[in-house]
N, C-alpha and C. Protein backbone atom coordinates (compact mmCIF):
# COMPACT_ATOMS: atom_id res chain seq x y z
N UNK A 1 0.84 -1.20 0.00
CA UNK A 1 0.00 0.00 0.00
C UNK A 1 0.88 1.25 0.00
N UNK A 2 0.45 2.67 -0.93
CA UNK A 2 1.34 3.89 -0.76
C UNK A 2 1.12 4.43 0.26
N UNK A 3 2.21 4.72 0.92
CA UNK A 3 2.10 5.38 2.28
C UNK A 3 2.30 7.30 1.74
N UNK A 4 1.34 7.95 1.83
CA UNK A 4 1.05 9.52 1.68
C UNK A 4 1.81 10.42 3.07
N UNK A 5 3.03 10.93 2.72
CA UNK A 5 3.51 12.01 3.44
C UNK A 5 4.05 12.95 2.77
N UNK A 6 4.69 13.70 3.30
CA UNK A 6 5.82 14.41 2.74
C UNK A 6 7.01 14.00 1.94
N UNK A 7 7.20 12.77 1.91
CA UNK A 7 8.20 11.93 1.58
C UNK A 7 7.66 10.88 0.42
N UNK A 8 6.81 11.33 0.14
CA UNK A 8 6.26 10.06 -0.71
C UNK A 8 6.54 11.02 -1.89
N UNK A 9 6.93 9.85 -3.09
CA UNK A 9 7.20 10.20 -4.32
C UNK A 9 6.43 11.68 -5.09
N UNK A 10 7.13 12.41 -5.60
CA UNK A 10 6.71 13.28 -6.30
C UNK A 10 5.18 12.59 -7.06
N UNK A 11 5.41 11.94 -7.87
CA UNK A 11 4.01 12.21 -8.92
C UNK A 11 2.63 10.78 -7.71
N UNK A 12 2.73 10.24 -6.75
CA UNK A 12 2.21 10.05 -5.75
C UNK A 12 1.59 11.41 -5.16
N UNK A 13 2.17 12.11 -4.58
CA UNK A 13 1.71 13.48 -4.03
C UNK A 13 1.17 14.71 -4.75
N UNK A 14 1.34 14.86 -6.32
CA UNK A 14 0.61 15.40 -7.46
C UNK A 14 -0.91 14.78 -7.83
N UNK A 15 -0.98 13.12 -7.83
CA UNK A 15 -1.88 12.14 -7.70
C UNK A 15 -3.30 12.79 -6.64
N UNK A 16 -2.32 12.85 -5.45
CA UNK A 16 -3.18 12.89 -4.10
C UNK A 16 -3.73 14.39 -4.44
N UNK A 17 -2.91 15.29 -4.66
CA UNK A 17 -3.04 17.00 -4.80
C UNK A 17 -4.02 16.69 -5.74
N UNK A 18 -4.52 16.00 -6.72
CA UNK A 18 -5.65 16.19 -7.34
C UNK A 18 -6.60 15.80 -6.96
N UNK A 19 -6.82 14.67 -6.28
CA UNK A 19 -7.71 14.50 -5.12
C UNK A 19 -8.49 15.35 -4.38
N UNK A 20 -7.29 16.19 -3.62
CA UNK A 20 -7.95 17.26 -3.02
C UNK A 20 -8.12 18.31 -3.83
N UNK A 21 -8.14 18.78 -4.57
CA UNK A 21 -8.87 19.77 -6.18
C UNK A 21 -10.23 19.45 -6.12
N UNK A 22 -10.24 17.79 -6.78
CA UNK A 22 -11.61 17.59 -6.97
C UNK A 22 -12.06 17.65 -5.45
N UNK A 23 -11.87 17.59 -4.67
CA UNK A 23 -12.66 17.63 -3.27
C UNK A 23 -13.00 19.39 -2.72
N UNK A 24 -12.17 20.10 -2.73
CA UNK A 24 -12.49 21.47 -3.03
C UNK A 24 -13.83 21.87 -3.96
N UNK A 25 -13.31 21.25 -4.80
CA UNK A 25 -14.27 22.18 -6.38
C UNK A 25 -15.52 21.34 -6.10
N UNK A 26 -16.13 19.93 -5.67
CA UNK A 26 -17.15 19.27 -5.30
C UNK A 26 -17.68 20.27 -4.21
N UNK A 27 -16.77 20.48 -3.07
CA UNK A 27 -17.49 21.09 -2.10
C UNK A 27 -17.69 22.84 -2.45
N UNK A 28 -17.39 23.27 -3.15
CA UNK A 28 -17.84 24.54 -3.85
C UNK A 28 -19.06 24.73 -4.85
N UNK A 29 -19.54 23.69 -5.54
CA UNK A 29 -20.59 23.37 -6.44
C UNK A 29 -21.28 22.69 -5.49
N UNK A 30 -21.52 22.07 -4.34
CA UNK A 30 -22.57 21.94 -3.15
C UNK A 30 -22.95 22.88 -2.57
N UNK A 31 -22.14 23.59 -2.16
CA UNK A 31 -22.43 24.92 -1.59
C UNK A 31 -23.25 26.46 -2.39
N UNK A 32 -22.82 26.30 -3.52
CA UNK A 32 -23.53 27.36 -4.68
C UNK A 32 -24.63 26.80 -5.09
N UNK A 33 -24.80 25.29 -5.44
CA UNK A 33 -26.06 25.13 -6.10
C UNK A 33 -27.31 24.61 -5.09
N UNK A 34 -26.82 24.66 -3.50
CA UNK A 34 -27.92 24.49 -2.59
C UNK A 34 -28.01 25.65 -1.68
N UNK A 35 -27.14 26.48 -2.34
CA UNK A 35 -27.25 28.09 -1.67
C UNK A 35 -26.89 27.67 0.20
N UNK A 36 -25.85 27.05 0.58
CA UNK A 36 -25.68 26.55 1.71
C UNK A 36 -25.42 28.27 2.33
N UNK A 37 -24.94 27.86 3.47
CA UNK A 37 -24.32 29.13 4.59
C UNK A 37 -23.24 29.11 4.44
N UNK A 38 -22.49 28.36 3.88
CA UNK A 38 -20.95 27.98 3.86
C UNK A 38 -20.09 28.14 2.57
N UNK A 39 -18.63 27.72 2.11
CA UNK A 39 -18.11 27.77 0.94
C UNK A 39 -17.50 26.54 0.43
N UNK A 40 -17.29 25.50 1.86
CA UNK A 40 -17.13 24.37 1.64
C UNK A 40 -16.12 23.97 0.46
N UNK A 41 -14.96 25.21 0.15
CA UNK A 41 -14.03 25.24 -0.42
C UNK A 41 -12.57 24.74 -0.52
N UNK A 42 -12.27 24.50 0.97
CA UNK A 42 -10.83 24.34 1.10
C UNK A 42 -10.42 23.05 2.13
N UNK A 43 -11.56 22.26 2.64
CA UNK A 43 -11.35 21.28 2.73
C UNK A 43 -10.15 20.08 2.14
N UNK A 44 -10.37 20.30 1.01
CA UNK A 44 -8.83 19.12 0.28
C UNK A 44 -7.54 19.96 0.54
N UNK A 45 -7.74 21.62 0.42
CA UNK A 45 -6.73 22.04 0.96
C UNK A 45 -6.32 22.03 2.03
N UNK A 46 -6.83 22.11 3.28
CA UNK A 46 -6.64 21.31 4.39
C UNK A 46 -5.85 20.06 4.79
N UNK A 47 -6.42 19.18 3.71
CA UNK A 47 -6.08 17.79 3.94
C UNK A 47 -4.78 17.64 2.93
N UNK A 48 -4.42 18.08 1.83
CA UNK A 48 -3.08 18.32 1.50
C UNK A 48 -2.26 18.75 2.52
N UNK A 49 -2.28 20.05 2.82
CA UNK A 49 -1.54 20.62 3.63
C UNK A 49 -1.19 19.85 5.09
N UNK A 50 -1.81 19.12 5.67
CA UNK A 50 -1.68 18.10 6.94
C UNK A 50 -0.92 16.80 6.26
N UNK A 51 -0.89 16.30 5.11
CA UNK A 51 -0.50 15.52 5.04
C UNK A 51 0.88 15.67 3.81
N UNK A 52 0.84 16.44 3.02
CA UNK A 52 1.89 16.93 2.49
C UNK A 52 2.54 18.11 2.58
N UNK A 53 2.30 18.96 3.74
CA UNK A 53 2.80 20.14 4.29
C UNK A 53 2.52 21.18 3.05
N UNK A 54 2.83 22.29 4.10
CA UNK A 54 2.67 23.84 3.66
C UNK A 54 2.55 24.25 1.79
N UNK A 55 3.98 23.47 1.13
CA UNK A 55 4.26 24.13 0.26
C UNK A 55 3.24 23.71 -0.92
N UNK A 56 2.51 21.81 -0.72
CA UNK A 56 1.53 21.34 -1.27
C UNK A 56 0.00 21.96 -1.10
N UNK A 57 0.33 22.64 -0.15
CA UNK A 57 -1.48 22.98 0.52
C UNK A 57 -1.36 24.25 -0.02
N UNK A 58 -0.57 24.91 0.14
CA UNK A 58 -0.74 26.18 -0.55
C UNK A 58 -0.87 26.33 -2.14
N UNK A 59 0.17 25.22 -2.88
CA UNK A 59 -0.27 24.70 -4.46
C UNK A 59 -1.62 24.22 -4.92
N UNK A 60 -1.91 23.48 -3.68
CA UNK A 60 -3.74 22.77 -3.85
C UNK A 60 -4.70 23.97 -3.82
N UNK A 61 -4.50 24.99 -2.88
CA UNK A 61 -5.21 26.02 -2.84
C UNK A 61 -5.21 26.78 -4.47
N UNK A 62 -3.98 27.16 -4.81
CA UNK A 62 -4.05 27.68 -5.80
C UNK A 62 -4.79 27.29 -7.01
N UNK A 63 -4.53 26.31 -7.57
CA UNK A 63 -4.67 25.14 -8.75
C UNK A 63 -6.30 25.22 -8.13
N UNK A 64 -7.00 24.99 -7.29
CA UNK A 64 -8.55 24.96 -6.91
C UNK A 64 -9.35 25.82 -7.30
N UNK A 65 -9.01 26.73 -6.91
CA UNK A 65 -9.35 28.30 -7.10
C UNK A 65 -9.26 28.72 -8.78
N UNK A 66 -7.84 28.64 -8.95
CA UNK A 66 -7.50 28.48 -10.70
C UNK A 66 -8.64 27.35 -11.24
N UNK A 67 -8.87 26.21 -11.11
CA UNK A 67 -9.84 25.70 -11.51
C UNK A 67 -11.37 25.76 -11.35
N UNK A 68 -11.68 26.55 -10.69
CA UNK A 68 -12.80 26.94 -10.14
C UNK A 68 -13.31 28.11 -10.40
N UNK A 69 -12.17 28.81 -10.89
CA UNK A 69 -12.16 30.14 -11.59
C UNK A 69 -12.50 30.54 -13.44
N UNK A 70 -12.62 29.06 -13.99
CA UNK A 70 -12.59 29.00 -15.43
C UNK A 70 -14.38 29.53 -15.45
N UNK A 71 -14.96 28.81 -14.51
CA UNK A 71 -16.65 28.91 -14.41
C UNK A 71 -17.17 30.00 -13.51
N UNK A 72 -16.21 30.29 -12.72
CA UNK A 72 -16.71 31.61 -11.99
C UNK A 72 -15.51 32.16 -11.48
N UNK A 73 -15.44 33.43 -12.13
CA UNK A 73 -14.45 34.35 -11.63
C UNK A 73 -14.29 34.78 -11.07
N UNK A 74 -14.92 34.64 -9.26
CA UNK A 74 -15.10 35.15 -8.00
C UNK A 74 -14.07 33.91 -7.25
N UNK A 75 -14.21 33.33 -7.73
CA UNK A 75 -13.13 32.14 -6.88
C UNK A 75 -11.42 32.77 -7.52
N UNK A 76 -10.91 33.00 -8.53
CA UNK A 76 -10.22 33.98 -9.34
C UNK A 76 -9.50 34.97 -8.10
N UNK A 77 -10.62 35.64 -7.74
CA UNK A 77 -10.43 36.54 -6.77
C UNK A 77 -9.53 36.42 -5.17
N UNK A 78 -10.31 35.16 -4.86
CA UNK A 78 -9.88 34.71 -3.57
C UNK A 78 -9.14 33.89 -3.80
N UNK A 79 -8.14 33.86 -4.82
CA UNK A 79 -6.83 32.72 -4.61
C UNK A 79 -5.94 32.53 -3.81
N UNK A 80 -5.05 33.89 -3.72
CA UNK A 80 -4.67 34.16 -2.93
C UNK A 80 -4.77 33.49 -1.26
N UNK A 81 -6.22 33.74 -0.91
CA UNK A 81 -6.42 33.36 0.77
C UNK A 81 -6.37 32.10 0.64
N UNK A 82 -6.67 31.25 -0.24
CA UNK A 82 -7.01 29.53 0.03
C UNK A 82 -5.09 29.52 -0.49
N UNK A 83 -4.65 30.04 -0.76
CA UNK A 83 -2.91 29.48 -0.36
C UNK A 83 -2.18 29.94 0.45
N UNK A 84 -2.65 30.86 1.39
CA UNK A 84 -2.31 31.19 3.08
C UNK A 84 -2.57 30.19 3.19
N UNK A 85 -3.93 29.97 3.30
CA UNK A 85 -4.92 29.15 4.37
C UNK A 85 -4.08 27.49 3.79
N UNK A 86 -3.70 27.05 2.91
CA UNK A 86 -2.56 25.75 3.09
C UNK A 86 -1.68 26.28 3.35
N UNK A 87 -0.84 27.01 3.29
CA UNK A 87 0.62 27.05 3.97
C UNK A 87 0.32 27.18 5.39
N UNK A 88 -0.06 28.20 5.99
CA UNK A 88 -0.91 28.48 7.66
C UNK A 88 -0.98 26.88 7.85
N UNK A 89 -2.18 26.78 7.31
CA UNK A 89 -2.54 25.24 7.77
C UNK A 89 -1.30 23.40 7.69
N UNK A 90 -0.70 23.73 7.25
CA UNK A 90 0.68 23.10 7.01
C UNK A 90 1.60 23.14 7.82
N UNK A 91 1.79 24.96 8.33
CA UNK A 91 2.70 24.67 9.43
C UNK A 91 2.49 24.33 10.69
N UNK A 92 0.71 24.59 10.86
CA UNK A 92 0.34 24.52 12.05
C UNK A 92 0.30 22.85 12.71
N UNK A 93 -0.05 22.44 11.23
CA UNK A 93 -0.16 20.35 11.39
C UNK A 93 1.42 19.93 12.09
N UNK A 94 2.11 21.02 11.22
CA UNK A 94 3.79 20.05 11.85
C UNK A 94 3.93 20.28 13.26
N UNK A 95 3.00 21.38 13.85
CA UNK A 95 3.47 21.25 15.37
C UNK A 95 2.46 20.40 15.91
N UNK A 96 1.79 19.67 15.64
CA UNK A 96 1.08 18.57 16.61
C UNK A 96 -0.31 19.12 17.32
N UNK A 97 -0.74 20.15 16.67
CA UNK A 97 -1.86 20.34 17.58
C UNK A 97 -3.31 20.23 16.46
N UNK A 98 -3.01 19.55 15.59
CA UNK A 98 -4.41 19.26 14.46
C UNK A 98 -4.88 18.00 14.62
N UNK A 99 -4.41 17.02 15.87
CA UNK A 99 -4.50 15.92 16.52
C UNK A 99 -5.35 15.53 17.46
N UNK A 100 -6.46 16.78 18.17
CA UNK A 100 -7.42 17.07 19.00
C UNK A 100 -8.48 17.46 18.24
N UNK A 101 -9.83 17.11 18.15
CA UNK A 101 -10.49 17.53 17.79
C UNK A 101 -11.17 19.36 18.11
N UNK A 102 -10.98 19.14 19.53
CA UNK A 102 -10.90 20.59 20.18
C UNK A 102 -9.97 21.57 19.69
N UNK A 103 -8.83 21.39 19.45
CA UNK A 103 -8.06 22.33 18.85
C UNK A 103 -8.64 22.25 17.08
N UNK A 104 -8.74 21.49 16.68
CA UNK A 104 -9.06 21.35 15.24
C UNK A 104 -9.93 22.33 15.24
N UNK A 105 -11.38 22.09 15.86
CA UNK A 105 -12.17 23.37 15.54
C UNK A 105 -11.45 24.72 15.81
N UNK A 106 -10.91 24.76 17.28
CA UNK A 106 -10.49 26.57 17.37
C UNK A 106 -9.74 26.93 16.33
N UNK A 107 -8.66 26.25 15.93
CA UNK A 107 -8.05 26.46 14.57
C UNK A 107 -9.01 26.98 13.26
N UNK A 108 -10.01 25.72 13.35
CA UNK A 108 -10.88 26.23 12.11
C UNK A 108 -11.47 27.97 12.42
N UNK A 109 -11.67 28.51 13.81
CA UNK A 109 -12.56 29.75 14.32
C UNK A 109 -11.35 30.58 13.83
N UNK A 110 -10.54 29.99 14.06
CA UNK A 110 -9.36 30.99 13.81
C UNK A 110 -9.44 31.21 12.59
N UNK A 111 -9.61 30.33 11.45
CA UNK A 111 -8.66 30.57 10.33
C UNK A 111 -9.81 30.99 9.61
N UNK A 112 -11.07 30.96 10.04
CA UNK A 112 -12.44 31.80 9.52
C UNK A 112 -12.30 33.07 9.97
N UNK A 113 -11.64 34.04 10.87
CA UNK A 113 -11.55 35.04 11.12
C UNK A 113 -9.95 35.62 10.31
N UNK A 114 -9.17 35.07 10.17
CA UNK A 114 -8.08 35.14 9.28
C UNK A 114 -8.75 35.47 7.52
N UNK A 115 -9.67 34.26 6.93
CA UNK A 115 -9.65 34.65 5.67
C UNK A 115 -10.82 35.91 5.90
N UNK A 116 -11.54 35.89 6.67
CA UNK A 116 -12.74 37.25 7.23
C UNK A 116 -11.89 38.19 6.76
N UNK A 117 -10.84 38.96 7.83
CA UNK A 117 -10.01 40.13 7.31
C UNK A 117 -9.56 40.20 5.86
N UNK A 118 -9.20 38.90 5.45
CA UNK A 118 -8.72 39.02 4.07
C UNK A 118 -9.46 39.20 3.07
N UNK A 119 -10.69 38.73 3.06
CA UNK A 119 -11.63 38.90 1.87
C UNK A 119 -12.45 40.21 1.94
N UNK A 120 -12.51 40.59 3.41
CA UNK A 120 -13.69 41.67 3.07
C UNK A 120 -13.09 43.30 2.68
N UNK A 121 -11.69 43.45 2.18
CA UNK A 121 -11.35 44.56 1.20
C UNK A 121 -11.56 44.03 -0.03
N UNK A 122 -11.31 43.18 -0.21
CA UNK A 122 -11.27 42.09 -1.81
C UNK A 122 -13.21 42.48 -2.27
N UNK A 123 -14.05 42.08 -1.29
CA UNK A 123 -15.48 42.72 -1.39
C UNK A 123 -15.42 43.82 -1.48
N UNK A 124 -15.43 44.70 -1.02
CA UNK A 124 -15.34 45.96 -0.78
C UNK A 124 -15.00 46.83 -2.35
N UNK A 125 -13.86 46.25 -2.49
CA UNK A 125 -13.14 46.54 -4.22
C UNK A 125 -13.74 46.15 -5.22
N UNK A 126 -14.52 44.74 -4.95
CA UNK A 126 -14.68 44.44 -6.41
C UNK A 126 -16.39 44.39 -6.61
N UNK A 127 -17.03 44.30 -5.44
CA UNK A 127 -18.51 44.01 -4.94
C UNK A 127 -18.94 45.07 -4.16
N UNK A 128 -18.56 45.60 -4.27
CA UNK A 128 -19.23 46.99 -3.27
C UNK A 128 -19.52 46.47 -1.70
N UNK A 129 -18.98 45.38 -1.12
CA UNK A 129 -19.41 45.22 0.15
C UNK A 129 -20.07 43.78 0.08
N UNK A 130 -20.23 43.50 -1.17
CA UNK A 130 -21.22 42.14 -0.81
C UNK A 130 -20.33 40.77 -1.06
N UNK A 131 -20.79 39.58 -0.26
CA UNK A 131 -19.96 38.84 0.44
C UNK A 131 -20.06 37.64 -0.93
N UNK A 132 -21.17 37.41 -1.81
CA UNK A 132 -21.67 37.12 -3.04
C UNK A 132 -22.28 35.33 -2.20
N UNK A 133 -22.54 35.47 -1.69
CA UNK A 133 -23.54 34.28 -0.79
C UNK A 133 -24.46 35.01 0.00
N UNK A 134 -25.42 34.11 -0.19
CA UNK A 134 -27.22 34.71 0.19
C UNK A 134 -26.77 34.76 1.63
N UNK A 135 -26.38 34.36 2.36
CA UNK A 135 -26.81 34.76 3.73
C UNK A 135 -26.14 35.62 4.14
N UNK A 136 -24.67 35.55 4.06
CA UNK A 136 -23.83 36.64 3.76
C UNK A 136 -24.39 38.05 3.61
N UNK A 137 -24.53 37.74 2.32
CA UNK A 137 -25.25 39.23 1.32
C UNK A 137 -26.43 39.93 2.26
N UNK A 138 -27.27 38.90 3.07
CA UNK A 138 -28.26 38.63 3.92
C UNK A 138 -28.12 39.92 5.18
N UNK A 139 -27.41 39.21 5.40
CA UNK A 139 -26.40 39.85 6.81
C UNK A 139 -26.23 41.69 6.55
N UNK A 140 -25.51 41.17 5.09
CA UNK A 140 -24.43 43.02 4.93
C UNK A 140 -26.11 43.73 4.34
N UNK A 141 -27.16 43.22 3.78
CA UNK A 141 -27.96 44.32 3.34
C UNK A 141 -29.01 44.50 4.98
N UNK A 142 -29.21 43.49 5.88
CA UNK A 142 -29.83 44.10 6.81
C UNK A 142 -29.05 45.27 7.88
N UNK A 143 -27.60 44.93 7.89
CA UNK A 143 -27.05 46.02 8.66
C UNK A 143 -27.50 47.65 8.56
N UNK A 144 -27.07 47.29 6.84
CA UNK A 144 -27.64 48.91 6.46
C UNK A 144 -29.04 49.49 6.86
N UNK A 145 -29.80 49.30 7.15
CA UNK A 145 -30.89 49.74 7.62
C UNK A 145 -30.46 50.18 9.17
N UNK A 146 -28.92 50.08 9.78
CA UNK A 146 -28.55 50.65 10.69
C UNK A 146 -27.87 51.64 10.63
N UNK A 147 -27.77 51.93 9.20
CA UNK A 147 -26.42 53.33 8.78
C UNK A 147 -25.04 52.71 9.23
N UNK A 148 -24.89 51.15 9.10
CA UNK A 148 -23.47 50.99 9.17
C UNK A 148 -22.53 51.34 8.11
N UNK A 149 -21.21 51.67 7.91
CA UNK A 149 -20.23 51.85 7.77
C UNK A 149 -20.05 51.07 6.54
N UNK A 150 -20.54 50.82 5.19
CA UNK A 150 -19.99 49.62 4.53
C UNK A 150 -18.50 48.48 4.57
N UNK A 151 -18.05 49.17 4.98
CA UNK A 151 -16.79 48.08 5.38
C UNK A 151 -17.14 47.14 6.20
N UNK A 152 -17.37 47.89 7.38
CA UNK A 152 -18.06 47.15 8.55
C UNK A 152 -19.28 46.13 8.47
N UNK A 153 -19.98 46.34 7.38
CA UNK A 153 -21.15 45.73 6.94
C UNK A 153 -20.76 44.56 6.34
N UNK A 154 -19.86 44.71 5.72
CA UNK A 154 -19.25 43.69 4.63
C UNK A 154 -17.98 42.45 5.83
N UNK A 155 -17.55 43.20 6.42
CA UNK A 155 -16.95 42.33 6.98
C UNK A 155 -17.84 41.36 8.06
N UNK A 156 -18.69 41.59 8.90
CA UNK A 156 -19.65 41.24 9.33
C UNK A 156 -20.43 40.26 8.81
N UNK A 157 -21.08 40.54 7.19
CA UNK A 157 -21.33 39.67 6.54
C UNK A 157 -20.44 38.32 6.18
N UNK A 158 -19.12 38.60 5.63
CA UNK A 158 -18.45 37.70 5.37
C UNK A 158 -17.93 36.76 6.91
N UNK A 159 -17.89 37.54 8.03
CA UNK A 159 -17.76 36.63 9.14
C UNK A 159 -18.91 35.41 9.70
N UNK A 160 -20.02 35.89 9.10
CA UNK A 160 -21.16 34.89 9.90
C UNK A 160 -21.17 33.79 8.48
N UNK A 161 -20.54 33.79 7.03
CA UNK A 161 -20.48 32.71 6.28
C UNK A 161 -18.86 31.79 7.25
N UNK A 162 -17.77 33.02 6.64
CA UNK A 162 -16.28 31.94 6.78
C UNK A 162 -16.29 31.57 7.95
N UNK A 163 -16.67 32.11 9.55
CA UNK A 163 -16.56 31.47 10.46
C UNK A 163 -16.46 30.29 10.96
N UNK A 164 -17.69 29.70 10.45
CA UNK A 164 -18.63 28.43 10.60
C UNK A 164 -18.25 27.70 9.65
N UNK A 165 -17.97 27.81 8.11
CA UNK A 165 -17.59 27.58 7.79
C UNK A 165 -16.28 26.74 7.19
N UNK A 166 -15.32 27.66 7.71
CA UNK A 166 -13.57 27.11 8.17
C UNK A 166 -13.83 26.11 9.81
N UNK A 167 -14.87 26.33 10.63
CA UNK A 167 -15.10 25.49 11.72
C UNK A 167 -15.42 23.93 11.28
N UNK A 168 -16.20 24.19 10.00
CA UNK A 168 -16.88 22.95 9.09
C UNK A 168 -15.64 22.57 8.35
N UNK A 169 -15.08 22.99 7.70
CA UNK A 169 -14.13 22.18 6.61
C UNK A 169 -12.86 21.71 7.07
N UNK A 170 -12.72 22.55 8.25
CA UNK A 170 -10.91 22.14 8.83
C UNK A 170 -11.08 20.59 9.73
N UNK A 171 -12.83 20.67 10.75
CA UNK A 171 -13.19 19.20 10.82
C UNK A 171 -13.55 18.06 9.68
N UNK A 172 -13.69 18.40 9.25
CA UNK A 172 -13.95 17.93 7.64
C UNK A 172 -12.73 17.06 7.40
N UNK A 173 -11.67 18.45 7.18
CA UNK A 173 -10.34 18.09 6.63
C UNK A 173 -10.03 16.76 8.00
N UNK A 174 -10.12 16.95 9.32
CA UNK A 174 -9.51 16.31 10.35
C UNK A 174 -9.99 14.79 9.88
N UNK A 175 -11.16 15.15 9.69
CA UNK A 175 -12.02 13.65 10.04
C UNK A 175 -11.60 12.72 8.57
N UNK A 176 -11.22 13.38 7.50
CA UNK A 176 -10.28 12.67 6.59
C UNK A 176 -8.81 12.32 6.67
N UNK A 177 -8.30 13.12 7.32
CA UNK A 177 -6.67 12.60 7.55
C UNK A 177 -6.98 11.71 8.79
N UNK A 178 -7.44 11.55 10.10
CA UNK A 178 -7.88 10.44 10.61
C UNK A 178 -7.96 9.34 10.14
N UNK A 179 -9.13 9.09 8.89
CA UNK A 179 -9.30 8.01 8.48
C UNK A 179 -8.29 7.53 7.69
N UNK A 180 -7.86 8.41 6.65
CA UNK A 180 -6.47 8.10 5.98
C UNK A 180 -5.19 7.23 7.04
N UNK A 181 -5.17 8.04 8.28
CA UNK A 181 -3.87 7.55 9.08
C UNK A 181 -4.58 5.96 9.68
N UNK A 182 -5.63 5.99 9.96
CA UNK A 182 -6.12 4.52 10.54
C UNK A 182 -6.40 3.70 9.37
N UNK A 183 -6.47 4.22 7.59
CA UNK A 183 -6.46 2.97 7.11
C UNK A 183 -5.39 2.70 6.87
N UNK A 184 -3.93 3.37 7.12
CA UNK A 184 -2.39 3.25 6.70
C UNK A 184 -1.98 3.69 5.67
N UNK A 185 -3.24 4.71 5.32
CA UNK A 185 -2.52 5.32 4.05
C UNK A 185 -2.05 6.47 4.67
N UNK A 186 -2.15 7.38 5.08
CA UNK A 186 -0.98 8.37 5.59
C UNK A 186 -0.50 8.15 7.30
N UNK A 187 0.84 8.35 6.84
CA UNK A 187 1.69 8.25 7.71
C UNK A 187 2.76 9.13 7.87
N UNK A 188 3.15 9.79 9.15
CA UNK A 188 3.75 11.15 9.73
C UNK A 188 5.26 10.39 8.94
N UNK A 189 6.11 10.89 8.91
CA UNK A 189 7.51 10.71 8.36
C UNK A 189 8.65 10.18 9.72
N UNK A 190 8.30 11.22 11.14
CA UNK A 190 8.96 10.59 11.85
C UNK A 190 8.45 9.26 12.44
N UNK A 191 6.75 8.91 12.44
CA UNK A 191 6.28 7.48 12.28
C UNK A 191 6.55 6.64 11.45
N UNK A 192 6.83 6.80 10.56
CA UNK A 192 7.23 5.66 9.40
C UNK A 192 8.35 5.35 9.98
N UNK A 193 9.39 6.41 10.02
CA UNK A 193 10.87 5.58 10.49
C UNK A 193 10.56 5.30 12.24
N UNK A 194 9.68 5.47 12.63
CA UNK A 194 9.67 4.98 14.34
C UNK A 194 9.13 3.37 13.81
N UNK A 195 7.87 2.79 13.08
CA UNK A 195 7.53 1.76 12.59
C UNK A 195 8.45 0.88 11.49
N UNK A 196 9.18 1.53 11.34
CA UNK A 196 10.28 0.53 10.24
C UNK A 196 11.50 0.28 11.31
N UNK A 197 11.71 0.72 12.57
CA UNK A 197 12.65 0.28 13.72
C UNK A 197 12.11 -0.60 14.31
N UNK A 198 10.58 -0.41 14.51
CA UNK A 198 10.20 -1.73 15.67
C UNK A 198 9.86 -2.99 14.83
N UNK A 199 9.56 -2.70 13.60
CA UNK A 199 9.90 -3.91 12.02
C UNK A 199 10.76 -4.36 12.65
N UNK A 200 12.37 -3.96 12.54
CA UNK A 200 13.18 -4.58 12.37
C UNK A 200 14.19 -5.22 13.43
N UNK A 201 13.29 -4.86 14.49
CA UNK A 201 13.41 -5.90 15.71
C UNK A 201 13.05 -6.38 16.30
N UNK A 202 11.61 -7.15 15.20
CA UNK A 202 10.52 -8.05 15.47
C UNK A 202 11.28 -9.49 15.29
């Protein structure tokens, strides 16, 4: 069986990186065509990035977005954040704390308030404020009936989608590298060589 790390063969880990593409771009066409609350976007990027580190998760991000961008040019836009959000998410896996489910979510709260700041000038510039998801959009047109601030409106909006959101996909992402590591298809690098020592003095 291929064991999926950092160490596993180049066109193995290109293989897998498309994997998580199509798992991105699936969960982006669920989310648009059932008008969800969510973007359900970066999930495979997630799960690249935990299992082939930073520099793959941030490539998966890109290439997603780039592919996702041929049919709608709002994903185009936000490329950029979904290849923070694998590198971020890459370095954070190598320190050991994407191993708790409890931390998994705060991570995810976190990294929904991370792409929050980042997208809502990107709105602002190219959308006048709007977050381009119904509930979102929801959010930023009832504020105004308070004389808020459009920035403020817009960021607001985009926080009550990515929040919950990145809370949803980074467990998402967890609950797939889990299963991956318990069926033996991915395996940490300093585990492989800790399991090929106690091999060899069986």
């Amino acid at each position: 069986m291929v064991k999926m790390n950092r160490e596993s063969p180049l066109r193995y880990k290109f293989a897998f990186m498309a994997v998580c593409i199509a798992l991105n771009a699936a969960g982006y066409s669920i989310a648009g065509n059932f008008q969800l609350p969510f973007w359900l976007d970066t999930a495979g990027t997630c799960v690249s990035a935990c299992v082939l580190g930073p520099v793959y998760g941030g490539v998966t991000g890109l290439l997603s977005n780039v592919l996702m961008g041929i049919t709608d040019t709002i994903a185009l836009v936000y490329s950029l954040i979904n290849v923070a959000l694998g590198v971020i998410v890459g370095i954070i896996s190598r320190k050991g704390v994407c191993e708790d489910i409890f931390n998994v979510i705060c991570i995810g709260i976190g990294m929904g308030l991370f792409t929050t700041i980042c997208a809502t000038p990107l709105n602002c510039v190219f959308w006048d404020g709007y977050i381009n998801n119904k509930w979102g959009d929801a959010m930023f047109e009832m504020l105004e009936n308070y004389s808020i601030a459009m920035p403020l409106r817009s960021l607001c909006g985009q926080a009550v989608v990515d929040i919950p959101d990145k809370a949803l996909t980074f467990t998402i992402a967890y609950l797939i590298v889990m299963f991956l590591k318990n069926s033996g298809i991915y395996t940490k690098p300093d585990e492989k060589a800790k399991n090929s020592k106690t091999e060899g003095t069986v």
